[in-house]
PDB file of N, CA and C in Angstrom:
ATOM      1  N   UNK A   1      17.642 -21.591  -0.735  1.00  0.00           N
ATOM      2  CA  UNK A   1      16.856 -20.441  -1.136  1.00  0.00           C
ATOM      3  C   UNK A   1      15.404 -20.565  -0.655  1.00  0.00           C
ATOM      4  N   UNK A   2      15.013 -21.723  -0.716  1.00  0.00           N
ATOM      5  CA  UNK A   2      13.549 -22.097  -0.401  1.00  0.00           C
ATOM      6  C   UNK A   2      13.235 -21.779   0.973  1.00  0.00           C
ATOM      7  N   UNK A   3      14.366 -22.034   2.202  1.00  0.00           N
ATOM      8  CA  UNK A   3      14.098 -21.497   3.359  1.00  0.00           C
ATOM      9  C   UNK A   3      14.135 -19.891   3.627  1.00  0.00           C
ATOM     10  N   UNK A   4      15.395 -19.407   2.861  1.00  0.00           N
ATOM     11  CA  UNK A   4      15.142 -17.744   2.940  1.00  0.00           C
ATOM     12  C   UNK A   4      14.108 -17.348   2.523  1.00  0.00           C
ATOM     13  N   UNK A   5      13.134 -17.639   1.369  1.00  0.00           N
ATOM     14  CA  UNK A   5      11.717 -17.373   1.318  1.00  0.00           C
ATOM     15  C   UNK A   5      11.023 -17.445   2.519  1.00  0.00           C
ATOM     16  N   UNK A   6      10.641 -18.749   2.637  1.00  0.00           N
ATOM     17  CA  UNK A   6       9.908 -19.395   4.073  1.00  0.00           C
ATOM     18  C   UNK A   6      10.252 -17.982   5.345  1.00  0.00           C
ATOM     19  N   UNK A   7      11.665 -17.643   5.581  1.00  0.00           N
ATOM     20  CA  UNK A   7      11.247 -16.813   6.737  1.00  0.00           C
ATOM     21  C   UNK A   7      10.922 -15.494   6.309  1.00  0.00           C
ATOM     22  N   UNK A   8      11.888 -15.185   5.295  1.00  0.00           N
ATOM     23  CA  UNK A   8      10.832 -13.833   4.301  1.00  0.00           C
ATOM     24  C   UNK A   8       9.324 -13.177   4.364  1.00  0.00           C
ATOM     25  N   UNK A   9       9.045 -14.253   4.292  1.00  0.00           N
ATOM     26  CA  UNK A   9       7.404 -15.094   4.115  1.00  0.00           C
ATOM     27  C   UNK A   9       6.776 -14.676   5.806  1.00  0.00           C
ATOM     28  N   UNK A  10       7.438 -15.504   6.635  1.00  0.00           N
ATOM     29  CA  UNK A  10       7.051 -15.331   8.001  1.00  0.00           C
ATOM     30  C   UNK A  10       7.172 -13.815   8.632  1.00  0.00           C
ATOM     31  N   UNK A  11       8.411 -12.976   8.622  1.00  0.00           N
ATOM     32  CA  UNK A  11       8.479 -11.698   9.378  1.00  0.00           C
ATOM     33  C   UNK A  11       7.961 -11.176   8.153  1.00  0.00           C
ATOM     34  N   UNK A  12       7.642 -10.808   6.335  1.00  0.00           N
ATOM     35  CA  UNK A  12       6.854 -10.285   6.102  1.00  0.00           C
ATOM     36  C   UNK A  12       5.924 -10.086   6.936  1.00  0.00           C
ATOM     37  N   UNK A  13       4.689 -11.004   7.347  1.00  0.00           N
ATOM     38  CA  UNK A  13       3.688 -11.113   7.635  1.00  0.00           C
ATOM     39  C   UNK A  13       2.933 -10.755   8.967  1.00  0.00           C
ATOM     40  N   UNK A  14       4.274 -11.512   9.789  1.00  0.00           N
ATOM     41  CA  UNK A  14       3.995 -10.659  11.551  1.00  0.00           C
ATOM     42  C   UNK A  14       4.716  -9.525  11.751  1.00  0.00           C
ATOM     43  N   UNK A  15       5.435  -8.474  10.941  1.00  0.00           N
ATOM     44  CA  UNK A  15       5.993  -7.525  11.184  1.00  0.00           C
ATOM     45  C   UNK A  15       5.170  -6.217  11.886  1.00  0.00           C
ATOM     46  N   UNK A  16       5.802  -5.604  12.688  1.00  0.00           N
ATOM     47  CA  UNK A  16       5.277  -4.638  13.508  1.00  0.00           C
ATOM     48  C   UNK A  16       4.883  -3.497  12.104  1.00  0.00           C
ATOM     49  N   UNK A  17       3.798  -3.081  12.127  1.00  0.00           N
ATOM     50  CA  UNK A  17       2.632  -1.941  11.252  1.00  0.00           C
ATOM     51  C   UNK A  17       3.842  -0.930  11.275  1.00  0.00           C
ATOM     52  N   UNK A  18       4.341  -0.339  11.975  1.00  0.00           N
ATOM     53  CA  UNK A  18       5.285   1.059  12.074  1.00  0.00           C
ATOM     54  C   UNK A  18       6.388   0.553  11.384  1.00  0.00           C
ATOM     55  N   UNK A  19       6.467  -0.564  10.758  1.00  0.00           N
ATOM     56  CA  UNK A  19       7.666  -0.625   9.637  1.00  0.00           C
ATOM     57  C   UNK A  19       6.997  -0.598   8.120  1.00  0.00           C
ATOM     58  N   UNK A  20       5.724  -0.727   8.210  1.00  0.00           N
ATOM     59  CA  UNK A  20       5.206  -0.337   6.847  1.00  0.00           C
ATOM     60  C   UNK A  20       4.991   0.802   6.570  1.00  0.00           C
ATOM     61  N   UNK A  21       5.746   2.064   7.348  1.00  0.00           N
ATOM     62  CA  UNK A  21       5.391   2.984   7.005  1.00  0.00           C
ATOM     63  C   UNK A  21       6.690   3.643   6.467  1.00  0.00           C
ATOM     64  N   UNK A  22       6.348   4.132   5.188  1.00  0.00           N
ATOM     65  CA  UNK A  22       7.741   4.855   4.743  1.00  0.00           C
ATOM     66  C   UNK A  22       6.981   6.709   4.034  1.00  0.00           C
ATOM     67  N   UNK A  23       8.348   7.262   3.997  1.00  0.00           N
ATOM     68  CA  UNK A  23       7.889   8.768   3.907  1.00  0.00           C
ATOM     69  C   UNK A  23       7.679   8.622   1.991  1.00  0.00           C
ATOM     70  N   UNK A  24       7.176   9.453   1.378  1.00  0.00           N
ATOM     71  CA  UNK A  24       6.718   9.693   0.226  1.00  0.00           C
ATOM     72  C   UNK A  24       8.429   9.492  -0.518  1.00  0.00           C
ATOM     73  N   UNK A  25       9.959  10.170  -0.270  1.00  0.00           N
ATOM     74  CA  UNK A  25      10.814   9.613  -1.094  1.00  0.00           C
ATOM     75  C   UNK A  25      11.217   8.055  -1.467  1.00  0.00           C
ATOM     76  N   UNK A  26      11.188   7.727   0.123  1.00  0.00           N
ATOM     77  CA  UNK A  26      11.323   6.157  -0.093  1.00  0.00           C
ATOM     78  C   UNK A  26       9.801   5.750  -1.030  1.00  0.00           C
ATOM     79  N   UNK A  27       8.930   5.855  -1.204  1.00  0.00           N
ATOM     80  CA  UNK A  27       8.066   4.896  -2.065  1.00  0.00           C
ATOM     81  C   UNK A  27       8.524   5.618  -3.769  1.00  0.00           C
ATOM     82  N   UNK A  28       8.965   6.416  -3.784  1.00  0.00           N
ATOM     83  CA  UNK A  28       9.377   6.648  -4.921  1.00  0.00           C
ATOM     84  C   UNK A  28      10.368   6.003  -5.620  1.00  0.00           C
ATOM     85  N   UNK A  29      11.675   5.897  -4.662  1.00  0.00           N
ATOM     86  CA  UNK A  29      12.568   5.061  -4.876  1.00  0.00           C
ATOM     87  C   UNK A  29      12.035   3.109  -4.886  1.00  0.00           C
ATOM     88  N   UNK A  30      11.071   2.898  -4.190  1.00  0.00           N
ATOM     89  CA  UNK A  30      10.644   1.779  -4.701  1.00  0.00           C
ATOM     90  C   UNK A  30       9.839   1.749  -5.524  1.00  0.00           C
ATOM     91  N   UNK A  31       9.061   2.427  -6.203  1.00  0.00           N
ATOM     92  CA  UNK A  31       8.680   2.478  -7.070  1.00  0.00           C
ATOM     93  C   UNK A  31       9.532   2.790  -8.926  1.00  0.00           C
ATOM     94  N   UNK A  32      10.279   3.105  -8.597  1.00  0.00           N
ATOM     95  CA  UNK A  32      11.316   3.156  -9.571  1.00  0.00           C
ATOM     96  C   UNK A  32      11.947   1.860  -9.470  1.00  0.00           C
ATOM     97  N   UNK A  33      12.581   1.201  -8.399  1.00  0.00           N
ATOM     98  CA  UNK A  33      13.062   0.135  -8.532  1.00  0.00           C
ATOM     99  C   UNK A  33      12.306  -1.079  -8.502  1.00  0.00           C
ATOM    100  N   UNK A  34      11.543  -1.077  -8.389  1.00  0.00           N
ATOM    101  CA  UNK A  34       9.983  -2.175  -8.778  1.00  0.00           C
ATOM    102  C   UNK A  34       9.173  -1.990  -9.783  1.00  0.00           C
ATOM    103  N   UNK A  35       9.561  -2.522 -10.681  1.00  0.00           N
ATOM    104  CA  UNK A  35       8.499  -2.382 -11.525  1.00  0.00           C
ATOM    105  C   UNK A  35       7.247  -3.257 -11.302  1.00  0.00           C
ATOM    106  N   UNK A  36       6.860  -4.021 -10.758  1.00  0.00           N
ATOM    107  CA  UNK A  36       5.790  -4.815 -10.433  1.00  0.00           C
ATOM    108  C   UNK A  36       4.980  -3.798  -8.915  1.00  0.00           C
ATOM    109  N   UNK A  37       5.536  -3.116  -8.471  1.00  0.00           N
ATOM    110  CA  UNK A  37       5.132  -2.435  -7.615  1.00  0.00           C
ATOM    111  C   UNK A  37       3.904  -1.534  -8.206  1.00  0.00           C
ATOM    112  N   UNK A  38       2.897  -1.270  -7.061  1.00  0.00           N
ATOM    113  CA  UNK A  38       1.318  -0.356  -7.130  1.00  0.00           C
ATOM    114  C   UNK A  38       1.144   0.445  -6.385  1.00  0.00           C
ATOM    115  N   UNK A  39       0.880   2.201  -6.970  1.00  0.00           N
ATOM    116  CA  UNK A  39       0.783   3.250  -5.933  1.00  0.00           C
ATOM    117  C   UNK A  39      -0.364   2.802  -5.980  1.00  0.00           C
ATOM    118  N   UNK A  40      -1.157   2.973  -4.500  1.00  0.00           N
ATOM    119  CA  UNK A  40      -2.344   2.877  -4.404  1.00  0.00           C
ATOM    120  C   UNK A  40      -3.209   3.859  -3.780  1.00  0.00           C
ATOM    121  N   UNK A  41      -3.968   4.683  -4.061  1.00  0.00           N
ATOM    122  CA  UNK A  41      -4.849   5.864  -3.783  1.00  0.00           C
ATOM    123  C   UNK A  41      -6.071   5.379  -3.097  1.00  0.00           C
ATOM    124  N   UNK A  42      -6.214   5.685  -1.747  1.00  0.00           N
ATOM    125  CA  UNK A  42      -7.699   5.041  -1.181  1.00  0.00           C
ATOM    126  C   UNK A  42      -8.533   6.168  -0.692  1.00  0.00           C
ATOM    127  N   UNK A  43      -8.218   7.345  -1.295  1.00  0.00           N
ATOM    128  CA  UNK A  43      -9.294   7.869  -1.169  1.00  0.00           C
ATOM    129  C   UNK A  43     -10.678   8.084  -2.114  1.00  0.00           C
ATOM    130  N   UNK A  44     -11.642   8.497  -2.155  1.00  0.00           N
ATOM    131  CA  UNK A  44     -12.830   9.055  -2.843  1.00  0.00           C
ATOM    132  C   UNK A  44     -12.511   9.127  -3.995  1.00  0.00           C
ATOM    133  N   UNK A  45     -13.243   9.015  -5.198  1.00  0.00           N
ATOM    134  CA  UNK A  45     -13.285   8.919  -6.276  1.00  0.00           C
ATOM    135  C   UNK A  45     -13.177  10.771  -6.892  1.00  0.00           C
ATOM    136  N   UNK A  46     -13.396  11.186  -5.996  1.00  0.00           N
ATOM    137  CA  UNK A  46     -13.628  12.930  -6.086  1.00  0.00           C
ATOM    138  C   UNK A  46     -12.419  13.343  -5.320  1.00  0.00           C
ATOM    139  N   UNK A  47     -12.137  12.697  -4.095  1.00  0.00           N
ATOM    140  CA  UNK A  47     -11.070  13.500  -3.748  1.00  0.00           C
ATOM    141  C   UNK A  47      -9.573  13.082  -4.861  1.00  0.00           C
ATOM    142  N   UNK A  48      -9.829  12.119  -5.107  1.00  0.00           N
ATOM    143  CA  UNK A  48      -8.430  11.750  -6.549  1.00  0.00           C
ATOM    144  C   UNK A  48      -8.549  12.869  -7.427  1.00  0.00           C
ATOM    145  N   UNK A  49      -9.730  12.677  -7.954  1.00  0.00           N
ATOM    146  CA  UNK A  49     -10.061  14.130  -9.499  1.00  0.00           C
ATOM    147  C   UNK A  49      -9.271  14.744  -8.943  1.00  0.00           C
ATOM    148  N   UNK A  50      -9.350  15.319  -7.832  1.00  0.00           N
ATOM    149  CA  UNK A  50      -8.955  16.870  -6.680  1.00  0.00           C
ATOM    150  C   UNK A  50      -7.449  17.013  -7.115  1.00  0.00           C
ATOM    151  N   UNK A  51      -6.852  15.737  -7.258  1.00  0.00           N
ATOM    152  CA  UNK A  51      -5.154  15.473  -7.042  1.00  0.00           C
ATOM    153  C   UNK A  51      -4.870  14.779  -6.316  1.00  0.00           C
ATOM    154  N   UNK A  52      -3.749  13.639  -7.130  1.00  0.00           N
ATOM    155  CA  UNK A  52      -3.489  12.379  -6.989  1.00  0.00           C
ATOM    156  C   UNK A  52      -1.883  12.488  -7.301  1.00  0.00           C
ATOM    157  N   UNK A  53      -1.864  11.140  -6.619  1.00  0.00           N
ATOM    158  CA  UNK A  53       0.142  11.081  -6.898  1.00  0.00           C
ATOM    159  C   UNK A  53       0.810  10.724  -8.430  1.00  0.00           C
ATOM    160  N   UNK A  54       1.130  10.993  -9.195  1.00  0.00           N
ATOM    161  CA  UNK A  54       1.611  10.296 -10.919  1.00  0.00           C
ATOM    162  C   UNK A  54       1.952   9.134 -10.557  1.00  0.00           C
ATOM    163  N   UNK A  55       1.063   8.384 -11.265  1.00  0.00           N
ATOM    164  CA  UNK A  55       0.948   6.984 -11.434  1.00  0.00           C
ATOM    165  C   UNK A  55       0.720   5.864 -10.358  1.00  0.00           C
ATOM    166  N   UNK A  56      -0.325   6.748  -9.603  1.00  0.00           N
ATOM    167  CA  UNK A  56      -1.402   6.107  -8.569  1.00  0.00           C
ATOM    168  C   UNK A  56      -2.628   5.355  -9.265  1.00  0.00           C
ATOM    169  N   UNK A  57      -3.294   3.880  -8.430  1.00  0.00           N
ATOM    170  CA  UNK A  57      -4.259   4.101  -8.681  1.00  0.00           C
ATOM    171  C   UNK A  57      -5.369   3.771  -7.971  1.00  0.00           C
ATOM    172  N   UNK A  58      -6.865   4.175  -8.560  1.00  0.00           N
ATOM    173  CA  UNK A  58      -7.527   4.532  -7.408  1.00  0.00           C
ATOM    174  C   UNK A  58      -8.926   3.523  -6.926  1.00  0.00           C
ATOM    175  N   UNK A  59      -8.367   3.356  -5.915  1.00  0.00           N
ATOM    176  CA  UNK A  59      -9.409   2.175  -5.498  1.00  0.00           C
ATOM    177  C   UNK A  59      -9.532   2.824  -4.015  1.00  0.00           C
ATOM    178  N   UNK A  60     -10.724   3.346  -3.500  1.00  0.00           N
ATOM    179  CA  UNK A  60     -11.134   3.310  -2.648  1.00  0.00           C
ATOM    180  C   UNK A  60     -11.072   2.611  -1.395  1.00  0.00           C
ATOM    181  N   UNK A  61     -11.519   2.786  -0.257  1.00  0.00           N
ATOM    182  CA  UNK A  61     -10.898   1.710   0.906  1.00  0.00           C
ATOM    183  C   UNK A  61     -12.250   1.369   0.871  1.00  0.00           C
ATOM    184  N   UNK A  62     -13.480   1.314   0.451  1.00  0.00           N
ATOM    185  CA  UNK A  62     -14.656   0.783   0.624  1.00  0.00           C
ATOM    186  C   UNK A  62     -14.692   0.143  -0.699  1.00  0.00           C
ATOM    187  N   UNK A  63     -14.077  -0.068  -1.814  1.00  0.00           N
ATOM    188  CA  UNK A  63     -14.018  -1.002  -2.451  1.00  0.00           C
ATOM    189  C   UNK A  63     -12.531  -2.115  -2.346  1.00  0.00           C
ATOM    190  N   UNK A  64     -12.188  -2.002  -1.743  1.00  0.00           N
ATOM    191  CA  UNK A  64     -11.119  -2.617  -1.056  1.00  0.00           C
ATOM    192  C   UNK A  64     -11.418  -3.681   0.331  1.00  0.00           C
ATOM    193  N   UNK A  65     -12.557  -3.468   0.600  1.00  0.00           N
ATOM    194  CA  UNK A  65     -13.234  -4.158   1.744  1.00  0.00           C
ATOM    195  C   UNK A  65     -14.369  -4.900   0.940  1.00  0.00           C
ATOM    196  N   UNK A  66     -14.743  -4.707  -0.051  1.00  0.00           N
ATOM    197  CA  UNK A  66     -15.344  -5.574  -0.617  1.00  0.00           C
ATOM    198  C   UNK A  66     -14.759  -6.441  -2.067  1.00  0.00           C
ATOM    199  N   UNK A  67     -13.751  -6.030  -2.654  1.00  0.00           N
ATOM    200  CA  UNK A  67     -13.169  -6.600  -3.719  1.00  0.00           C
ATOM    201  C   UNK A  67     -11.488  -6.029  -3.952  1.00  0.00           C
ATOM    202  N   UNK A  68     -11.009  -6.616  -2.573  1.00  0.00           N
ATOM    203  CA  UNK A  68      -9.288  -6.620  -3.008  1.00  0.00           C
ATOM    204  C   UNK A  68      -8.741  -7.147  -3.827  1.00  0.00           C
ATOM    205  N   UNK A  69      -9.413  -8.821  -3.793  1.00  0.00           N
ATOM    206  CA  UNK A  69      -8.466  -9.708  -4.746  1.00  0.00           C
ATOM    207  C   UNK A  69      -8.934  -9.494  -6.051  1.00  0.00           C
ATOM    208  N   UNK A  70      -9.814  -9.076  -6.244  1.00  0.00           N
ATOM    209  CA  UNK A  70     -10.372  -8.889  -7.914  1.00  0.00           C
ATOM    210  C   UNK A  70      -9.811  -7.372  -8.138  1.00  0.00           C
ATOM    211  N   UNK A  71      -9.284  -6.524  -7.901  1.00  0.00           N
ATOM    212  CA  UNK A  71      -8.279  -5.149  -7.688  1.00  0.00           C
ATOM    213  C   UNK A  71      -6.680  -5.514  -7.792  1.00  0.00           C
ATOM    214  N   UNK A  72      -6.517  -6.060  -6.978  1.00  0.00           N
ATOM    215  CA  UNK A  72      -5.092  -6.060  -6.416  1.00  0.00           C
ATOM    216  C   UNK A  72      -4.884  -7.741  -6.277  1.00  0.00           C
ATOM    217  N   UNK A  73      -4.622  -8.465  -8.192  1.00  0.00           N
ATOM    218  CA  UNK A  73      -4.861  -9.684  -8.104  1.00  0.00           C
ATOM    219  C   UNK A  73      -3.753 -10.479  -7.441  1.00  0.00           C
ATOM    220  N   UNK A  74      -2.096  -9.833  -7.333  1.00  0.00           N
ATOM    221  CA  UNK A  74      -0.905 -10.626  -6.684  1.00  0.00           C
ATOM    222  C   UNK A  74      -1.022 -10.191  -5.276  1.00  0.00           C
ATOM    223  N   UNK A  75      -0.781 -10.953  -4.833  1.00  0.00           N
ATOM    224  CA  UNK A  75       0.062 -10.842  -3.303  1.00  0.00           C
ATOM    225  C   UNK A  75       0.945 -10.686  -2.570  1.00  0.00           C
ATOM    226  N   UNK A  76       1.843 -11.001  -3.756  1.00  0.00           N
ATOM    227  CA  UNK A  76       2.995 -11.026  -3.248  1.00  0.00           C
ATOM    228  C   UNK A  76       3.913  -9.558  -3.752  1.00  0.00           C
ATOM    229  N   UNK A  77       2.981  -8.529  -5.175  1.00  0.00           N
ATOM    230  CA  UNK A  77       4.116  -7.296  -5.655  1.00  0.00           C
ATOM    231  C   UNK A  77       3.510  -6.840  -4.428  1.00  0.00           C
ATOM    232  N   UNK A  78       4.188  -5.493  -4.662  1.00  0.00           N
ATOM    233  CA  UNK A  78       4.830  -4.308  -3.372  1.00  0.00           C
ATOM    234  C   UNK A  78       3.608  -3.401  -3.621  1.00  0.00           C
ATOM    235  N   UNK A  79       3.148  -3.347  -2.742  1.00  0.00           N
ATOM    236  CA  UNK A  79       1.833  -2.533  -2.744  1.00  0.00           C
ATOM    237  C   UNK A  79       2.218  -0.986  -1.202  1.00  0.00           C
ATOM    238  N   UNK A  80       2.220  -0.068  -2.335  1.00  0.00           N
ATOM    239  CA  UNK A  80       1.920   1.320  -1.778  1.00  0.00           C
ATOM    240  C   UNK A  80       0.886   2.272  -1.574  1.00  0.00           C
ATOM    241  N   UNK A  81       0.359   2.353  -0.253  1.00  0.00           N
ATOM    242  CA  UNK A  81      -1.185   3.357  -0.136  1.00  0.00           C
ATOM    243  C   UNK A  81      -0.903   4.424   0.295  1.00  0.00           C
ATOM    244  N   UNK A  82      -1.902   5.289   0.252  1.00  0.00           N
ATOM    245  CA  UNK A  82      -1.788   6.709   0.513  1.00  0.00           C
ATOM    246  C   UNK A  82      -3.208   7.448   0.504  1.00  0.00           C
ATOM    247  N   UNK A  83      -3.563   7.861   1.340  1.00  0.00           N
ATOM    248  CA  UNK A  83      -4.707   8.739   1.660  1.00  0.00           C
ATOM    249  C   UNK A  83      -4.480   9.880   1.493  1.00  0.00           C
ATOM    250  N   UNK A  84      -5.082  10.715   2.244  1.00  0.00           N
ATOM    251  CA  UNK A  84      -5.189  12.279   2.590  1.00  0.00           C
ATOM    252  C   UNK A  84      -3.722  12.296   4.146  1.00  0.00           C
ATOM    253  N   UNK A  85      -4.622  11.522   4.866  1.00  0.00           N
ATOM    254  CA  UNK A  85      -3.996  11.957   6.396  1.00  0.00           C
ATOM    255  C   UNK A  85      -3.346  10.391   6.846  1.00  0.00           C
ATOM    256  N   UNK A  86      -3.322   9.463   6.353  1.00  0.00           N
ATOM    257  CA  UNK A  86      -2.797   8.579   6.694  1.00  0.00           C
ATOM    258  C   UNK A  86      -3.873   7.527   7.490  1.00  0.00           C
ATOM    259  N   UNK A  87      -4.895   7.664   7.859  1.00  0.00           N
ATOM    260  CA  UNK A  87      -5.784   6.765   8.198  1.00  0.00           C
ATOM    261  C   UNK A  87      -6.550   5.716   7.812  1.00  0.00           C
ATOM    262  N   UNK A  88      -7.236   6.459   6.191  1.00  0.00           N
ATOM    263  CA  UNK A  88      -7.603   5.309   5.515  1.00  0.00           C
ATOM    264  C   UNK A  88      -6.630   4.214   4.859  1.00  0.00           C
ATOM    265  N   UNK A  89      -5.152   4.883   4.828  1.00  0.00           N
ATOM    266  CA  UNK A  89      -4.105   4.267   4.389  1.00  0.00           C
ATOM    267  C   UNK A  89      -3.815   2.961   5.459  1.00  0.00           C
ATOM    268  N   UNK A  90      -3.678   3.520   6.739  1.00  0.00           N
ATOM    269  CA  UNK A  90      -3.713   2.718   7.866  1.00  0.00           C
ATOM    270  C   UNK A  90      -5.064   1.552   8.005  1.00  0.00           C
ATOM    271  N   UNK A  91      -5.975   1.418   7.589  1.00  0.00           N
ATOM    272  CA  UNK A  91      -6.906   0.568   7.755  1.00  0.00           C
ATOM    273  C   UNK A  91      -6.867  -0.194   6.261  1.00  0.00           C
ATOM    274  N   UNK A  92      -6.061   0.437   5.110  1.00  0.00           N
ATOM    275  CA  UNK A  92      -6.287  -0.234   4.423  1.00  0.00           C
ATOM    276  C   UNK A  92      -5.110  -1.684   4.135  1.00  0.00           C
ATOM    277  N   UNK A  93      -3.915  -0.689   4.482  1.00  0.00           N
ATOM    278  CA  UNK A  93      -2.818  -1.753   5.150  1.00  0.00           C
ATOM    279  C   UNK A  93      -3.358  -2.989   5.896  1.00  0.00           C
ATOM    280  N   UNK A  94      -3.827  -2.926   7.231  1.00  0.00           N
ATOM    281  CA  UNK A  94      -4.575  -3.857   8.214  1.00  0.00           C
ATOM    282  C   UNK A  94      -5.272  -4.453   6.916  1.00  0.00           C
ATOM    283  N   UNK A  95      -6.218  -4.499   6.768  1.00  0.00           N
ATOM    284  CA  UNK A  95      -7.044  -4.851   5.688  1.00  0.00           C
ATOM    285  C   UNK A  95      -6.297  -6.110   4.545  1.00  0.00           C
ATOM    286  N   UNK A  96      -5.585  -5.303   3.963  1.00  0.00           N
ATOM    287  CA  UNK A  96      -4.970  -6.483   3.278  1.00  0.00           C
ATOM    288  C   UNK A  96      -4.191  -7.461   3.557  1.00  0.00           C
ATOM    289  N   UNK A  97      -3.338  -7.461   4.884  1.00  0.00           N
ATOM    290  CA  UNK A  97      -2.415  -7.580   5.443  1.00  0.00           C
ATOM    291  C   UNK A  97      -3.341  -9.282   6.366  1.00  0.00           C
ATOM    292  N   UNK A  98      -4.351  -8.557   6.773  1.00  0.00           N
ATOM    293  CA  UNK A  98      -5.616  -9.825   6.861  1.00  0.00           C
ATOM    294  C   UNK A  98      -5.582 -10.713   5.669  1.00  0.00           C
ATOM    295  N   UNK A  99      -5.870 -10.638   4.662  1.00  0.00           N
ATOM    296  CA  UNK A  99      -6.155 -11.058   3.694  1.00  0.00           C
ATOM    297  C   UNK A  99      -5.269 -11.939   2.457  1.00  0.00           C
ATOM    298  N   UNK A 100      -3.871 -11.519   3.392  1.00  0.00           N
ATOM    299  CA  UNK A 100      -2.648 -12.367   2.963  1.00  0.00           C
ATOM    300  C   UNK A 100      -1.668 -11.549   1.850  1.00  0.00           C
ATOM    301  N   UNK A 101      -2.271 -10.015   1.691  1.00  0.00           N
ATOM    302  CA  UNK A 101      -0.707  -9.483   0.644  1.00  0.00           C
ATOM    303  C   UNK A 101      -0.071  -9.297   1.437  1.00  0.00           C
ATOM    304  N   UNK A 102       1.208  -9.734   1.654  1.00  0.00           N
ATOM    305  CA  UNK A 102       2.462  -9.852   2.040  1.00  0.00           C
ATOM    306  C   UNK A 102       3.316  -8.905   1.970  1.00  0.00           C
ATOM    307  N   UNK A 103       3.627  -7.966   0.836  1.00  0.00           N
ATOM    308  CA  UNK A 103       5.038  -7.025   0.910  1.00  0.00           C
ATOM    309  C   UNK A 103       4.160  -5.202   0.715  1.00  0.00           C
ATOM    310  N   UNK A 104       3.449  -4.951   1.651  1.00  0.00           N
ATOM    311  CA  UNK A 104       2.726  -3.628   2.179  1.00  0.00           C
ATOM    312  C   UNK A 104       3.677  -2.464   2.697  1.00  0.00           C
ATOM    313  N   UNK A 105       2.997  -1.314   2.113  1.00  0.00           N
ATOM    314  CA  UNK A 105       3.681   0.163   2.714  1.00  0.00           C
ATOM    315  C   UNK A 105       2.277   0.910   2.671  1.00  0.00           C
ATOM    316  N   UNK A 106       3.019   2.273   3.728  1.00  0.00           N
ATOM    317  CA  UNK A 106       1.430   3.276   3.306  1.00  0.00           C
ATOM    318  C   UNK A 106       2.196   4.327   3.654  1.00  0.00           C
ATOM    319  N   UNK A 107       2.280   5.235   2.927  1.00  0.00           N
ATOM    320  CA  UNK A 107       3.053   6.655   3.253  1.00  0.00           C
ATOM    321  C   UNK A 107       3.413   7.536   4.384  1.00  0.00           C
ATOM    322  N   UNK A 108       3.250   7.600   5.631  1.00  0.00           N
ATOM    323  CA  UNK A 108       3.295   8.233   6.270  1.00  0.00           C
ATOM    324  C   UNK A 108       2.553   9.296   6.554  1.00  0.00           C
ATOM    325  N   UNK A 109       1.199   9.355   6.938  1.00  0.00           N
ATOM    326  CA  UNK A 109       0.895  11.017   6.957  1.00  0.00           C
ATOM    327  C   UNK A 109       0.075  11.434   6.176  1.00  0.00           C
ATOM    328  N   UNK A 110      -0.152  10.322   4.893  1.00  0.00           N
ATOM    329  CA  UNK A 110      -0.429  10.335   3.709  1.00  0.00           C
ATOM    330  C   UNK A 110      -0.150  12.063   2.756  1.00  0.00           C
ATOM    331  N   UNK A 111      -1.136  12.361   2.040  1.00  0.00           N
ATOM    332  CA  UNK A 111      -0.970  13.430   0.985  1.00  0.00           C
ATOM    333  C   UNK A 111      -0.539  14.860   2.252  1.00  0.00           C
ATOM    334  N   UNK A 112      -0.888  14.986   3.227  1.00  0.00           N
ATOM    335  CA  UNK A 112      -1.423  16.397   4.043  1.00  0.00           C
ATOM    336  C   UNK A 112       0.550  16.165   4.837  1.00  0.00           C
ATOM    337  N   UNK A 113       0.905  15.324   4.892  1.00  0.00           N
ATOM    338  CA  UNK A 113       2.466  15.428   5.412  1.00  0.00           C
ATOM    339  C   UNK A 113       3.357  15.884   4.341  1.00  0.00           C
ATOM    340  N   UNK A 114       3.063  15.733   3.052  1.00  0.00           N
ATOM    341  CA  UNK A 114       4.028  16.116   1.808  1.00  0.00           C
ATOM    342  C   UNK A 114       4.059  17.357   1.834  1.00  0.00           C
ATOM    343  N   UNK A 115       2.987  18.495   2.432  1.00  0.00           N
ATOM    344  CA  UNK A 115       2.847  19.407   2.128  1.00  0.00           C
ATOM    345  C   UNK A 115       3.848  20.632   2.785  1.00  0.00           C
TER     346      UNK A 115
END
């Protein structure tokens, strides 16, 4: 078991970015089946007020560049982002992904593809 981690562990980590991307049903369905799993909202503190996903939460991508691990204290639950358009989602992925959380998604398109 200790080695199926170990490579787990490894293609987690170097996996190609275009597999962290899943459409808004799939994070639902992992989010139902994870309970340790985190929607994560990186936009503006104003654009959330505006409308946000049920049971997102909201941390900015500029507080995310300065305090991930004090935010988002495991590394290892299933962490889901989502912007507006998919960009800040995309840098915020990179971002952590630097920083060693391991099991990353970001919606696709973010909020403006659901529509």
């Amino acid at each position: 078991m200790k080695i199926y981690e170990s490579i787990k562990h490894f293609f987690r980590k170097y996996r190609n970015s275009e597999e962290n991307n899943i459409d808004y049903e799939n994070a639902k369905t992992i989010l139902k089946n994870d309970k340790q799993a985190i929607l994560v909202d990186v936009r503006s503190p104003q654009e959330y007020k505006e409308g946000h996903l049920d049971g997102s939460m909201n941390y900015p991508l500029y507080d995310l560049e300065r305090n991930a691990e004090k935010l988002l204290k495991s590394k290892e639950n299933t962490i889901i982002i989502y912007c507006q358009s998919g960009s800040r989602s995309q840098r915020a992925l990179k971002l952590l992904q630097e920083q060693g959380y391991t099991n990353l998604y970001q919606i696709e398109g973010g909020l403006d593809n659901m529509k």
